[in-house]
C-alpha atoms as a PDB file:
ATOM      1  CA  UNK A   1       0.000   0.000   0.000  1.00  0.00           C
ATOM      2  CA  UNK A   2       2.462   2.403   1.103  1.00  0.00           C
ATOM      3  CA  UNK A   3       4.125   1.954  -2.800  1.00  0.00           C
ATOM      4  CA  UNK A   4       0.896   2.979  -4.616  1.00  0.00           C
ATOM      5  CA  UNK A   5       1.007   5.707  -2.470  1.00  0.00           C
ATOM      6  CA  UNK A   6       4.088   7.140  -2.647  1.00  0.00           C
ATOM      7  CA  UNK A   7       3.656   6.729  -6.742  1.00  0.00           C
ATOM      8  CA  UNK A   8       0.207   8.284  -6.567  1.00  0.00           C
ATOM      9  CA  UNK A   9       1.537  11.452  -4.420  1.00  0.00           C
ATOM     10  CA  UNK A  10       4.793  11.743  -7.019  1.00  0.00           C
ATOM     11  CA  UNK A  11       2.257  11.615  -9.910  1.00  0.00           C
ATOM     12  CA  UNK A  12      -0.354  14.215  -8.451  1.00  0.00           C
ATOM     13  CA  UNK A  13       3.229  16.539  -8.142  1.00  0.00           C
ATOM     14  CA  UNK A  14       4.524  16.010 -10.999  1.00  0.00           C
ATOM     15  CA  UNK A  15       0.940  17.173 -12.882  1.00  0.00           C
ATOM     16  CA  UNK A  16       1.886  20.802 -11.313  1.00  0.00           C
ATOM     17  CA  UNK A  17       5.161  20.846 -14.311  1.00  0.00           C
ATOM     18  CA  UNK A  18       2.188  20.932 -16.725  1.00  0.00           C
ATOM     19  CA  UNK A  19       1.566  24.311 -16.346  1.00  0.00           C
ATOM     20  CA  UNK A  20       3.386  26.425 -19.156  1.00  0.00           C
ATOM     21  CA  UNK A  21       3.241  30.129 -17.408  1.00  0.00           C
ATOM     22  CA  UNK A  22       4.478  29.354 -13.591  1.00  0.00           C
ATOM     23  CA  UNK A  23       7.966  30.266 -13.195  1.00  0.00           C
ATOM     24  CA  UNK A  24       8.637  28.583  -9.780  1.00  0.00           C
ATOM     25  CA  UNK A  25      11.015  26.456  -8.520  1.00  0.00           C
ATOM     26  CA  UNK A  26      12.486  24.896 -11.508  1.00  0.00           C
ATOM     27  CA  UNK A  27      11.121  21.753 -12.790  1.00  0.00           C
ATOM     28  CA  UNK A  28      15.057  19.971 -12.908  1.00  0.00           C
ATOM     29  CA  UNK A  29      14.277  20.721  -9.474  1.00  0.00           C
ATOM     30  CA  UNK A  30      11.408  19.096  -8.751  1.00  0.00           C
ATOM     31  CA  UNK A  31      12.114  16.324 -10.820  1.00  0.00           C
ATOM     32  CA  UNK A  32      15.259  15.458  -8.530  1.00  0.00           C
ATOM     33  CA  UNK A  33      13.128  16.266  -5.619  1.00  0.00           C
ATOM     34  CA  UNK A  34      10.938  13.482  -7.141  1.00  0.00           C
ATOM     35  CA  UNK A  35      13.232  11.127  -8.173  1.00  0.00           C
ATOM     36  CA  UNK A  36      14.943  11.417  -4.028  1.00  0.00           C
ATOM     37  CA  UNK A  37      11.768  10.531  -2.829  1.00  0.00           C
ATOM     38  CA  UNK A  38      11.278   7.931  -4.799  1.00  0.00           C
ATOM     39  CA  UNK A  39      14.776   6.604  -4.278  1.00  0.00           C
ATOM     40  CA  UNK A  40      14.617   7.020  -0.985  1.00  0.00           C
ATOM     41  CA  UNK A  41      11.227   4.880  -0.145  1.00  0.00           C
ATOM     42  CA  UNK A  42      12.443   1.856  -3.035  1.00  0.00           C
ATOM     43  CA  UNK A  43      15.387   1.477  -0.800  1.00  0.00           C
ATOM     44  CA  UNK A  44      14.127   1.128   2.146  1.00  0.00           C
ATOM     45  CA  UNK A  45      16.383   4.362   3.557  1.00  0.00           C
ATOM     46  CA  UNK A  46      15.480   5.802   6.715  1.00  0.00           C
ATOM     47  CA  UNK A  47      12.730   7.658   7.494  1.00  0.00           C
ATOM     48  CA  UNK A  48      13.923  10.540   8.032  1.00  0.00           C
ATOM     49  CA  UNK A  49      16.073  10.639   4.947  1.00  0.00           C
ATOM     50  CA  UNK A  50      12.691  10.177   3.155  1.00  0.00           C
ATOM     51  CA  UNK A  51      11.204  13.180   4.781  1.00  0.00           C
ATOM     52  CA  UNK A  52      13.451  15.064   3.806  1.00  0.00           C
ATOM     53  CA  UNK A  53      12.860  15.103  -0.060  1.00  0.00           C
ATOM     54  CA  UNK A  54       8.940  14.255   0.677  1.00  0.00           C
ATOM     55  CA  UNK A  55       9.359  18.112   2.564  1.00  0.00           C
ATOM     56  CA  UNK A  56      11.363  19.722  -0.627  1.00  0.00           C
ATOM     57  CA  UNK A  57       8.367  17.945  -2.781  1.00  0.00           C
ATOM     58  CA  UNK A  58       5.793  19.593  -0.941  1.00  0.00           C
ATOM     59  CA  UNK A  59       7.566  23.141  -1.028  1.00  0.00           C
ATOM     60  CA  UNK A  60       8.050  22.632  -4.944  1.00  0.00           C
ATOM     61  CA  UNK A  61       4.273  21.937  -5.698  1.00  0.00           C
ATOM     62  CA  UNK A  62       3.438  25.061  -3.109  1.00  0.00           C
ATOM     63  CA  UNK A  63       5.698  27.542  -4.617  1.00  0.00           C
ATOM     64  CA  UNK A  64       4.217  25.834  -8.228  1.00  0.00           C
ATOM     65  CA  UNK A  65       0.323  26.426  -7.327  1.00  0.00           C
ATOM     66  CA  UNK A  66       1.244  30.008  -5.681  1.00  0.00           C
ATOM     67  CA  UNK A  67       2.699  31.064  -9.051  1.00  0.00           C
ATOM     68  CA  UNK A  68      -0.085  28.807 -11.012  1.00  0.00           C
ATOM     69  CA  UNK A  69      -2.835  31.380  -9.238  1.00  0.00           C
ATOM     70  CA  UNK A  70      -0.798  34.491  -9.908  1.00  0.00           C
ATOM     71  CA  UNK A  71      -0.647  33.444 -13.352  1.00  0.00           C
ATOM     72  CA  UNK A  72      -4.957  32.999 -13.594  1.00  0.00           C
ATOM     73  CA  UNK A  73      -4.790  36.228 -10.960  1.00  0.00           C
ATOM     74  CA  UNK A  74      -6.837  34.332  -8.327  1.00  0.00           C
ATOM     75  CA  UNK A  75      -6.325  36.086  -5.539  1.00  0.00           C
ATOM     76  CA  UNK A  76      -8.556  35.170  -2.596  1.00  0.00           C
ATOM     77  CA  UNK A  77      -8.441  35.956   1.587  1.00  0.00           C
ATOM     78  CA  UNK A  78      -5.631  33.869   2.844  1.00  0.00           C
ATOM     79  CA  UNK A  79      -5.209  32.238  -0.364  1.00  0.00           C
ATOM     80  CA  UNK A  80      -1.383  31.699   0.308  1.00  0.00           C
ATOM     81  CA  UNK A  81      -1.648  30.183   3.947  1.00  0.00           C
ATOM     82  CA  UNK A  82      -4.628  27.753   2.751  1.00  0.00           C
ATOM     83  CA  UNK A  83      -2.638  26.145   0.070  1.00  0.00           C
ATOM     84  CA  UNK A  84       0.146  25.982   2.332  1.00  0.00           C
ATOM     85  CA  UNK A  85      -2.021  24.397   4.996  1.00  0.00           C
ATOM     86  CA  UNK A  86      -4.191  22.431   2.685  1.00  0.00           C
ATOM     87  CA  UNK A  87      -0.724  20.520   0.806  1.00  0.00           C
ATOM     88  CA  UNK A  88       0.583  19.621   4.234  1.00  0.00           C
ATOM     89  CA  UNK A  89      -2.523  18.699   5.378  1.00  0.00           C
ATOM     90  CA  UNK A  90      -3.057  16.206   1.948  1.00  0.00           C
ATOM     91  CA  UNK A  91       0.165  14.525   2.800  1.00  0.00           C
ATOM     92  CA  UNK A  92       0.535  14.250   6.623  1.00  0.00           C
ATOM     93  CA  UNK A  93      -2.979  13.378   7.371  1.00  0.00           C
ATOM     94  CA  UNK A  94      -2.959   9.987   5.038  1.00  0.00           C
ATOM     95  CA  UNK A  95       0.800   8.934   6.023  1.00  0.00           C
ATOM     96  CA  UNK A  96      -0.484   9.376   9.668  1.00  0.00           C
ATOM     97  CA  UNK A  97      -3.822   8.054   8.794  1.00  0.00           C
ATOM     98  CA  UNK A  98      -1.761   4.865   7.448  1.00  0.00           C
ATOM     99  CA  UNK A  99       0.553   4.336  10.452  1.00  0.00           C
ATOM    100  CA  UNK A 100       3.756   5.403   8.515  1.00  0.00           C
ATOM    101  CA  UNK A 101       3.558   8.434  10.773  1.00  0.00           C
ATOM    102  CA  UNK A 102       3.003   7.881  14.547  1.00  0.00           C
ATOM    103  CA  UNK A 103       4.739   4.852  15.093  1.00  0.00           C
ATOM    104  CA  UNK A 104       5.768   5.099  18.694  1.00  0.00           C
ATOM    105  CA  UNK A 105       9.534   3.673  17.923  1.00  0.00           C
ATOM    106  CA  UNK A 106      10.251   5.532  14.933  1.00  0.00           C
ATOM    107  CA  UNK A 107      11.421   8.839  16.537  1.00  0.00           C
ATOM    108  CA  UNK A 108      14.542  10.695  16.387  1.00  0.00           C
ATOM    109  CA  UNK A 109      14.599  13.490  19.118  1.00  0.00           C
ATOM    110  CA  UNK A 110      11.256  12.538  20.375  1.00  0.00           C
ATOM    111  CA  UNK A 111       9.739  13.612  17.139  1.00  0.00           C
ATOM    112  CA  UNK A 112       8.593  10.962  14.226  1.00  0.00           C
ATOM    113  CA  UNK A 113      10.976  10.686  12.027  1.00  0.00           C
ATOM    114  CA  UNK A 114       9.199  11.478   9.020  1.00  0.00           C
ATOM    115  CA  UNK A 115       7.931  14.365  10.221  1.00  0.00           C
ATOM    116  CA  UNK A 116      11.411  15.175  11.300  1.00  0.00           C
ATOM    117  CA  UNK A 117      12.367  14.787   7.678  1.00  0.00           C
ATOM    118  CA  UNK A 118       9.766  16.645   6.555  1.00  0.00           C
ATOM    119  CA  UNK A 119       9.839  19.841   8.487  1.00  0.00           C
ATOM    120  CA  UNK A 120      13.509  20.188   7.572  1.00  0.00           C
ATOM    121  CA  UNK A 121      13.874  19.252   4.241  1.00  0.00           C
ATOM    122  CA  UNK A 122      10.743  21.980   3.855  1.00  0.00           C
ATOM    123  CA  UNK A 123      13.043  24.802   5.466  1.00  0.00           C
ATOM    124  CA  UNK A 124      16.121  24.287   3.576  1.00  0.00           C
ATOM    125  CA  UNK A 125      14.654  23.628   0.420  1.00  0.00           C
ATOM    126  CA  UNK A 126      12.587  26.911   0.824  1.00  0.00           C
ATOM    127  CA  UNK A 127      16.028  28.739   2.359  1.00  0.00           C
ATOM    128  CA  UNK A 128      18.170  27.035  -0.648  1.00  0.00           C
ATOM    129  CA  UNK A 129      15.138  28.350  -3.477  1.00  0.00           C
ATOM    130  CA  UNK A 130      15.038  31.712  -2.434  1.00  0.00           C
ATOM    131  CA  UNK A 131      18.667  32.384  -1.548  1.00  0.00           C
ATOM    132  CA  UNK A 132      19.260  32.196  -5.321  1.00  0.00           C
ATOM    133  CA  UNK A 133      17.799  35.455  -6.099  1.00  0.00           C
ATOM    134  CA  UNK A 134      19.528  36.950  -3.985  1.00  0.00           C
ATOM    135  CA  UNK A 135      23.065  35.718  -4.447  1.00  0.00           C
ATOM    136  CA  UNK A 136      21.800  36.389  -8.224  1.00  0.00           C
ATOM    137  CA  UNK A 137      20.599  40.575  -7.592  1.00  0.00           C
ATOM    138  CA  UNK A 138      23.800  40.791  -5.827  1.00  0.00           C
ATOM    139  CA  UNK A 139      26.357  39.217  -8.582  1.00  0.00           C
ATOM    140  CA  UNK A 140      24.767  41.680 -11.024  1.00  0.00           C
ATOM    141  CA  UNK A 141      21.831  39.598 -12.311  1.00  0.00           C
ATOM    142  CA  UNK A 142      24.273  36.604 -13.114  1.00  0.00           C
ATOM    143  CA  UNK A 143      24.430  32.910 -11.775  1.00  0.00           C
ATOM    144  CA  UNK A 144      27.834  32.565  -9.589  1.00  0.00           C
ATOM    145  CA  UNK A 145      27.936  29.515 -11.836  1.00  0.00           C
ATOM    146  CA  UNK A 146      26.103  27.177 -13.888  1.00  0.00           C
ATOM    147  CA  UNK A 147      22.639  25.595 -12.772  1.00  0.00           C
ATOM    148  CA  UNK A 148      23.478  27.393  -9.483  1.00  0.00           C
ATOM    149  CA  UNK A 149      19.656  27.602  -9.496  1.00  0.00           C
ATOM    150  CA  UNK A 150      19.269  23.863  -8.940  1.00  0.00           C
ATOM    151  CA  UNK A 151      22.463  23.458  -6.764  1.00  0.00           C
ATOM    152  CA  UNK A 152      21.848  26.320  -4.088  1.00  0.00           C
ATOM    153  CA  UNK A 153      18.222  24.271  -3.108  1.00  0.00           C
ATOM    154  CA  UNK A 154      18.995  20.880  -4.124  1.00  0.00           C
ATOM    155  CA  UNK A 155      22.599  20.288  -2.507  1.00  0.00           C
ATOM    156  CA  UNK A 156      21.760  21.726   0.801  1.00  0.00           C
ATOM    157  CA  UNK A 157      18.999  18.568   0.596  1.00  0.00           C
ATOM    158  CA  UNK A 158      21.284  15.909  -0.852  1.00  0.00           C
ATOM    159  CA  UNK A 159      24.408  16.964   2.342  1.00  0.00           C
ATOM    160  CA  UNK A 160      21.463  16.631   4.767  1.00  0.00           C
ATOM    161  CA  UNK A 161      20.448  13.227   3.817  1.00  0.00           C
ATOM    162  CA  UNK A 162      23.949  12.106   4.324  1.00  0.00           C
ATOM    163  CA  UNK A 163      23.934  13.491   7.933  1.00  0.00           C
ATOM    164  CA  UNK A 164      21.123  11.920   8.484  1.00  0.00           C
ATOM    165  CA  UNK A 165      21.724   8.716   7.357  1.00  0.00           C
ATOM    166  CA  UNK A 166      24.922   8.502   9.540  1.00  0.00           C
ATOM    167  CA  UNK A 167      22.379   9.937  12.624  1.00  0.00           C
ATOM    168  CA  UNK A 168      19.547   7.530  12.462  1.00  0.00           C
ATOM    169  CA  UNK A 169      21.698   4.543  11.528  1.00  0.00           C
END
């Protein structure tokens, strides 16, 4: 069960690269995001490890439907903290739901792993994705290097998983 659906919540993200108009995080971006989730739940890696891209997945598909209602202008009260909410809510509640979350000996620091995972692997991706505009404004418009727009947000996540994987194991 939990394989159909990790596949089904990949497929439902990757639907958001679709959209032709939304320049958000960049789909190479979310397709490694993607493919680290998947990699991470076909071989059986830690939990945490998994969280970790499953958080950088949700951020990506956020980011994607923020710019996807910009682009139709659908602005609405909250609009921004309900889509936030409501993609969280979509994948916690069914992984907890499930018993992959809540499983009262897979903790690290007294927290579920997963969720472990995915609270950080949220934050840095989101840190790493917007610190590129910024290292970009102030380098006179330019990239310090090339695809420094996928590095600066996916690196931070793939150094992370390492650390991880030597903590939990």
């Amino acid at each position: 069960m939990k394989k159909y659906y990790i596949t089904f919540i990949s497929l439902c993200s990757s639907l958001f690269g679709l959209t032709h108009t939304a320049h958000a995080i960049c789909p190479i971006c979310t397709i490694a995001v993607g493919a680290g989730v998947g990699l991470t739940r076909a071989y059986g890696i830690d939990d945490t490890v998994s969280g970790l891209w499953i958080g950088a997945l949700i951020v990506a598909s956020v980011v994607w439907t923020i710019r996807w209602f910009n682009s139709k202008n659908w602005h609405f009260a909250y609009r921004d903290l309900i889509t936030w909410a409501t993609y969280y809510l979509l994948i916690v509640v069914p992984l907890a739901y499930t018993d992959i979350i809540g499983h009262p000996q897979n903790v690290l620091w007294g927290i579920d792993k997963l969720l472990v995972g995915i609270v950080v692997g949220s934050a840095v991706f989101y840190a790493g994705e917007y610190a590129y505009p910024i290292l970009k404004e102030r380098n006179g418009g330019h990239a310090h290097f090339p695809f420094e727009k996928v590095v600066l947000p996916v690196a931070p996540l793939i150094a992370l998983s390492v650390i991880f994987y030597f903590i939990t194991t």
